[in-house]
Structures are given as C-alpha cells and as structure tokens.
C-alpha atoms as a PDB file:
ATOM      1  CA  UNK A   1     -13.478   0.088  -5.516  1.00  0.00           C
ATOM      2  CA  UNK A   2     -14.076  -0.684  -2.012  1.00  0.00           C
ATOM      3  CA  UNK A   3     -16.389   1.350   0.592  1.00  0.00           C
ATOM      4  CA  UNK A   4     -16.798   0.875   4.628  1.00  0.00           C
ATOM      5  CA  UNK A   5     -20.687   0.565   5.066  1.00  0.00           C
ATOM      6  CA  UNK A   6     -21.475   3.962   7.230  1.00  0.00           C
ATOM      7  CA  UNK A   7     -23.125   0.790   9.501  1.00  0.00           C
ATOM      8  CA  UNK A   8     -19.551  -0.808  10.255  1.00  0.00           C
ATOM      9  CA  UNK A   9     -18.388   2.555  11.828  1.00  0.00           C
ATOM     10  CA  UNK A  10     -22.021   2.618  14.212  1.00  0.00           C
ATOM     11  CA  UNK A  11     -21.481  -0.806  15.150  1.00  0.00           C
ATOM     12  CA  UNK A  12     -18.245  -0.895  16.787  1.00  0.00           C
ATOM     13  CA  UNK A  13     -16.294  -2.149  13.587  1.00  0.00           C
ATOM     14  CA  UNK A  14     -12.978   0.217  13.619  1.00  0.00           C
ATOM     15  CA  UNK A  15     -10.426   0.011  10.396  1.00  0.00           C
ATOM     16  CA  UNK A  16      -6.932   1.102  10.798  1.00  0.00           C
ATOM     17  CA  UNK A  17      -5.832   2.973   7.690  1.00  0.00           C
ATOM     18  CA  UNK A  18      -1.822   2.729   8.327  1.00  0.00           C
ATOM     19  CA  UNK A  19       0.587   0.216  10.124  1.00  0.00           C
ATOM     20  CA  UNK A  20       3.797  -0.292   9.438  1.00  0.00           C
ATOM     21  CA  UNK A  21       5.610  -3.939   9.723  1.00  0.00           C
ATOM     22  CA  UNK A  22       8.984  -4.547   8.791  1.00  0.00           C
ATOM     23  CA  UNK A  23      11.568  -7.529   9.250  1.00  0.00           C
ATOM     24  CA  UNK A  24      15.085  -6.216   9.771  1.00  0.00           C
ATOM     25  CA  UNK A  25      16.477  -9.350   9.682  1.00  0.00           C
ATOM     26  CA  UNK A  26      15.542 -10.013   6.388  1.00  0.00           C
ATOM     27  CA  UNK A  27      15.529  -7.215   4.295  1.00  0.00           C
ATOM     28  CA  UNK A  28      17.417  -3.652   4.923  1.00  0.00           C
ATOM     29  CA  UNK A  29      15.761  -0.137   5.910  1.00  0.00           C
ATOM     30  CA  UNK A  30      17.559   2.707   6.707  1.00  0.00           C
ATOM     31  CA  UNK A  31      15.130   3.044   9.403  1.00  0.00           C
ATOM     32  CA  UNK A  32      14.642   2.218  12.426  1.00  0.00           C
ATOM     33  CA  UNK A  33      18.204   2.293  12.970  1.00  0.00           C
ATOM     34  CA  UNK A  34      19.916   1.426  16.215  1.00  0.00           C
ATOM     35  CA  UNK A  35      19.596   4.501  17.879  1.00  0.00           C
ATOM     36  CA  UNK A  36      15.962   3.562  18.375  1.00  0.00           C
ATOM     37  CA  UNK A  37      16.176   0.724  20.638  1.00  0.00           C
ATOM     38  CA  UNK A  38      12.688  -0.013  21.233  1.00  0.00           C
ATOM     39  CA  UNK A  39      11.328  -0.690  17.655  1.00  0.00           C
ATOM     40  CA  UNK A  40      14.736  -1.688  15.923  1.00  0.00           C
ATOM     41  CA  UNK A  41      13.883  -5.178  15.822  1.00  0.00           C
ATOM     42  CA  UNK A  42      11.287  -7.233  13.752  1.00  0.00           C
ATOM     43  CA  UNK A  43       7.368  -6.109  13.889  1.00  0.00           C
ATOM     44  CA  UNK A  44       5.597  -8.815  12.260  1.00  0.00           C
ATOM     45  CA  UNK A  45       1.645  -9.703  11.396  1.00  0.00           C
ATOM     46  CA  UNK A  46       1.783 -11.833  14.955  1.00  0.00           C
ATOM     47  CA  UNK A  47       3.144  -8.722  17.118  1.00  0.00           C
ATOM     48  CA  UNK A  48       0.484  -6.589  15.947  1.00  0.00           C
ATOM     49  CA  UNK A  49      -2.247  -9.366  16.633  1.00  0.00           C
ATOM     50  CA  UNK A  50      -1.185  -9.410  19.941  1.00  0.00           C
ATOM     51  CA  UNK A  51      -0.674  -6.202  20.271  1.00  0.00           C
ATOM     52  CA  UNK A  52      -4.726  -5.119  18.886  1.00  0.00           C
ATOM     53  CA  UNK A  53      -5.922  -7.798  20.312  1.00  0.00           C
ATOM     54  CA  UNK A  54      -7.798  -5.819  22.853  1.00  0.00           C
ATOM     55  CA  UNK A  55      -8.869  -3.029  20.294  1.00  0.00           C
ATOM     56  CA  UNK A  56     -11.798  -2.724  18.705  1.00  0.00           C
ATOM     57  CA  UNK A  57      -9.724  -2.574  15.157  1.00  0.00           C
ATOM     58  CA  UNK A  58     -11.001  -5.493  12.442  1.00  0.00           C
ATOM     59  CA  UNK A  59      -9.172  -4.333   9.634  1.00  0.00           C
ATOM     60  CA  UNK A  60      -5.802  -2.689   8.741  1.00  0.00           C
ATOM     61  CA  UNK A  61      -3.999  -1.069   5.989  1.00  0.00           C
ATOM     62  CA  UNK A  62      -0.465  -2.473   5.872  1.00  0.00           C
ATOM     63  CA  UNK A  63       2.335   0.401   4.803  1.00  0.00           C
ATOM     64  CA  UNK A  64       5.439  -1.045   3.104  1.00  0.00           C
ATOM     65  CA  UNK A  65       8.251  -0.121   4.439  1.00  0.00           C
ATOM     66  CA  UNK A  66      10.702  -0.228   2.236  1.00  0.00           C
ATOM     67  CA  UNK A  67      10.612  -0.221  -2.259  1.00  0.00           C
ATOM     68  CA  UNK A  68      12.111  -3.906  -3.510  1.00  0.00           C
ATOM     69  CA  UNK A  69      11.153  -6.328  -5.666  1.00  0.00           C
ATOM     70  CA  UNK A  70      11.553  -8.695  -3.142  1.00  0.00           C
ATOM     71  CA  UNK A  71       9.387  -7.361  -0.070  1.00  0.00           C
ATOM     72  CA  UNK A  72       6.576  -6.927  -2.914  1.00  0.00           C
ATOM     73  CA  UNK A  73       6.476 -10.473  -3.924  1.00  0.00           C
ATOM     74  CA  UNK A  74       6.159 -10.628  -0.405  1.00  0.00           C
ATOM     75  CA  UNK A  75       3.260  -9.327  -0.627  1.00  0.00           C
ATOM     76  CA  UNK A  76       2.064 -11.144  -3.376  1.00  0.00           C
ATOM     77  CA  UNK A  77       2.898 -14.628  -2.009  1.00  0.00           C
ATOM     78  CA  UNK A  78       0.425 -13.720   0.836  1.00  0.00           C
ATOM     79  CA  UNK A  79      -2.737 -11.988  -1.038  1.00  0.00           C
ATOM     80  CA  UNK A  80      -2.423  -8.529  -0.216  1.00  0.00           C
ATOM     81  CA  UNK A  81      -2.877  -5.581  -2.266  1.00  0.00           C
ATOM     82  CA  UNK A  82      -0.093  -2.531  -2.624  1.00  0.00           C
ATOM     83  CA  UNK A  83      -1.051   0.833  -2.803  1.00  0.00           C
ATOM     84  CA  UNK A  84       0.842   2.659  -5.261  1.00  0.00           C
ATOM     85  CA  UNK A  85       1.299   6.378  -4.315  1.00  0.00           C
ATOM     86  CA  UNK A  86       2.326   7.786  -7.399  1.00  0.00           C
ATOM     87  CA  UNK A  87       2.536  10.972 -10.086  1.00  0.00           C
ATOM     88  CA  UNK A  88       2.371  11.040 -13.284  1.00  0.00           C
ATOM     89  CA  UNK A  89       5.804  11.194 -14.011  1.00  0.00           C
ATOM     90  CA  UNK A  90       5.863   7.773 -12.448  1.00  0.00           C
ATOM     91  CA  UNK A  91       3.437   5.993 -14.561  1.00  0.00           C
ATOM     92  CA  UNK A  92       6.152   4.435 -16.226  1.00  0.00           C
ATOM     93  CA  UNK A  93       7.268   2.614 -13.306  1.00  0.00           C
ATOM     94  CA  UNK A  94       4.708   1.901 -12.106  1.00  0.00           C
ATOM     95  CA  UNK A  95       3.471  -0.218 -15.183  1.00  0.00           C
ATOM     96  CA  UNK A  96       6.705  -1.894 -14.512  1.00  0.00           C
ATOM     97  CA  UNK A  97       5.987  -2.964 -10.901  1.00  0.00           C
ATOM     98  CA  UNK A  98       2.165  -3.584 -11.842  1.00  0.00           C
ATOM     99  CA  UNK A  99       3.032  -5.983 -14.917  1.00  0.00           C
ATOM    100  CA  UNK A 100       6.200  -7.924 -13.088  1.00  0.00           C
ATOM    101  CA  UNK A 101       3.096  -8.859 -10.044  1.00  0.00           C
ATOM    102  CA  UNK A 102       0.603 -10.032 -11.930  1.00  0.00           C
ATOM    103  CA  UNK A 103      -1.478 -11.934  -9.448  1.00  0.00           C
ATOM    104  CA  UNK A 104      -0.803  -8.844  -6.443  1.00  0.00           C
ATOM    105  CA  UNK A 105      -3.679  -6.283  -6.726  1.00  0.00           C
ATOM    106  CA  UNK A 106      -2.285  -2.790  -7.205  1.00  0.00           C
ATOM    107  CA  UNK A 107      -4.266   0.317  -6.046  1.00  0.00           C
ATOM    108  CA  UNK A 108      -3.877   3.225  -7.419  1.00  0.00           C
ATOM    109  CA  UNK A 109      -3.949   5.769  -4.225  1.00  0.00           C
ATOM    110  CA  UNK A 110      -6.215   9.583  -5.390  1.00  0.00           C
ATOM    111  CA  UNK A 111      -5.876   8.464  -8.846  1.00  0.00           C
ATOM    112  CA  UNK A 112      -2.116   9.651  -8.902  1.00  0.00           C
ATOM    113  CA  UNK A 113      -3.018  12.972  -7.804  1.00  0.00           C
ATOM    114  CA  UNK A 114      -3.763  14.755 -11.472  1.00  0.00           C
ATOM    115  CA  UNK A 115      -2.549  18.793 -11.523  1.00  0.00           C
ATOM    116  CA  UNK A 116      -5.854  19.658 -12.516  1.00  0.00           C
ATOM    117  CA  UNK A 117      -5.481  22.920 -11.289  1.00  0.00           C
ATOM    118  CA  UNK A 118      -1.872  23.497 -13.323  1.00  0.00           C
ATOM    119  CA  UNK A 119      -4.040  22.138 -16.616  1.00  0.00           C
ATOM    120  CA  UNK A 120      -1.554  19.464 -17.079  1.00  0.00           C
ATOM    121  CA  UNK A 121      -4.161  16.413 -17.569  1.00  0.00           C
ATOM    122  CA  UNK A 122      -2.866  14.428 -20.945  1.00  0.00           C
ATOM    123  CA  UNK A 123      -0.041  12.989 -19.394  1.00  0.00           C
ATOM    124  CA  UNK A 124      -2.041  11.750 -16.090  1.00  0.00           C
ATOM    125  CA  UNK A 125      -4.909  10.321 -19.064  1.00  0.00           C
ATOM    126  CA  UNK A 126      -2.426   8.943 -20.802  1.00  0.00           C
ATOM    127  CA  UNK A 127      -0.661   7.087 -17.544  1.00  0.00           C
ATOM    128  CA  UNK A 128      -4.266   6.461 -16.418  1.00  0.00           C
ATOM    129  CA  UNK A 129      -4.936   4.375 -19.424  1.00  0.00           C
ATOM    130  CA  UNK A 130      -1.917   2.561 -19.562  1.00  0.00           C
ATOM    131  CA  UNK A 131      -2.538   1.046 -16.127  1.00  0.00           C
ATOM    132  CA  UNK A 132      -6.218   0.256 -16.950  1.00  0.00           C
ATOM    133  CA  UNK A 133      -5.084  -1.784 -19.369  1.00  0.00           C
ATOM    134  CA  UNK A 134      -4.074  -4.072 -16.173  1.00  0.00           C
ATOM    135  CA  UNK A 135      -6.472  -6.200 -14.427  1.00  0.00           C
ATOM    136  CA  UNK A 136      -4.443  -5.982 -11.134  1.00  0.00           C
ATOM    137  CA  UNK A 137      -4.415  -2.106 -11.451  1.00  0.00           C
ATOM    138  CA  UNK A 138      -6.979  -0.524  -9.194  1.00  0.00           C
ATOM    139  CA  UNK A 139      -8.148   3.306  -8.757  1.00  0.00           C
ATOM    140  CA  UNK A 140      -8.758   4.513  -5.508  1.00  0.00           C
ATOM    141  CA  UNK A 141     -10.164   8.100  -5.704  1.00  0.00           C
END
C-alpha cells in the first residue's frame, strides 16, 4: 500500500485522483456519443500532457473507461495498475480478471466495501482471501 508523504502536498506536488482517457477509434463506449461534439473524439496520455502541462499536477489516477479484456491488457502492456471497484458478490470475477493479467497490478479499491454494518462479513473474508492468494492483487483501504 501506497501513501502521499503529507510533505508532497506542502511542497507544491499535486496528484490527480481521476482522469478519464479513451480511444474511440479503437475500442467502443457508449459514451461520449456524438451528441457531444467536443470530447467525442480520442483523449490520449499525449492530450492530457499537453493539456497539464502548465499545472502543478505530477501524478494521476487513470479511470478506465470502458470493461474488456482487451483495453485491460492495455493496460498491462504499459505497466499500470487497475483499480478494481468491487463487492463481494463480485469476487468471483474478479479472481477471473486478476488471474487472466498476471503481470498488471490489481488494487483492490476500500477493500470491496464489506457490509459490516448488515453483519454479512464471511463472504467478503472469504473473497478477501481468495484474491490474497494473488501476488498482483492489492488492498487499498
């Protein structure tokens, strides 16, 4: 698990915790659609340099857009990590996706969001451990 030194924030250093990219030429989303002109069109790693480049971001979190096997051995091929927002009730897949990626580092994103509360916790253990078992699987809390 990862933490931004309290120092990086006094200092000027700014991380971006969302951006979405997307290549509509490639690969099909049902959004943006053609009704919205300005952004239906590829946004790649390159337009967002540009377009930071006078920002004081370093760092980003890149947001998939869309759910394929393909766009997520996109990511793979380029060493970044995917954040899996998941349940329990989708620990299954999620081994699926975790195991088919082997060399893409998978983070867990608030450790699948347990019901705690609702007293429902063997399930989200049991999930929890399967995806330990993993050593691309990641927790963030």
């Amino acid at each position: 698990m990862a933490f931004v030194p309290l120092e990086d924030h006094l200092y000027g250093k700014v991380y971006k915790w969302h951006e979405d990219l997307w290549d509509n030429e490639k690969f099909f989303y049902p959004w943006p659609n053609a009704d919205l002109h300005a952004i239906c069109r590829p946004f790649h790693i390159s337009d967002l340099q540009v377009a930071q480049k006078p920002s004081p971001v370093r760092k980003i979190v890149f947001i998939q857009v869309n759910q394929t096997y393909e766009e997520t051995g996109y990511l793979e091929d380029r060493g970044l990590t995917n954040d899996l927002l998941i349940r329990t009730r989708h620990f299954k897949l999620a081994e699926t996706v975790v195991k088919k990626f082997p060399k893409l580092k998978f983070v867990i994103d608030h450790a699948a969001k347990p019901e705690i509360a609702e007293g429902k916790i063997d399930d989200w253990k049991r999930g929890m451990e399967m995806l330990a078992q993993n050593p691309n699987a990641y927790c963030k809390m």
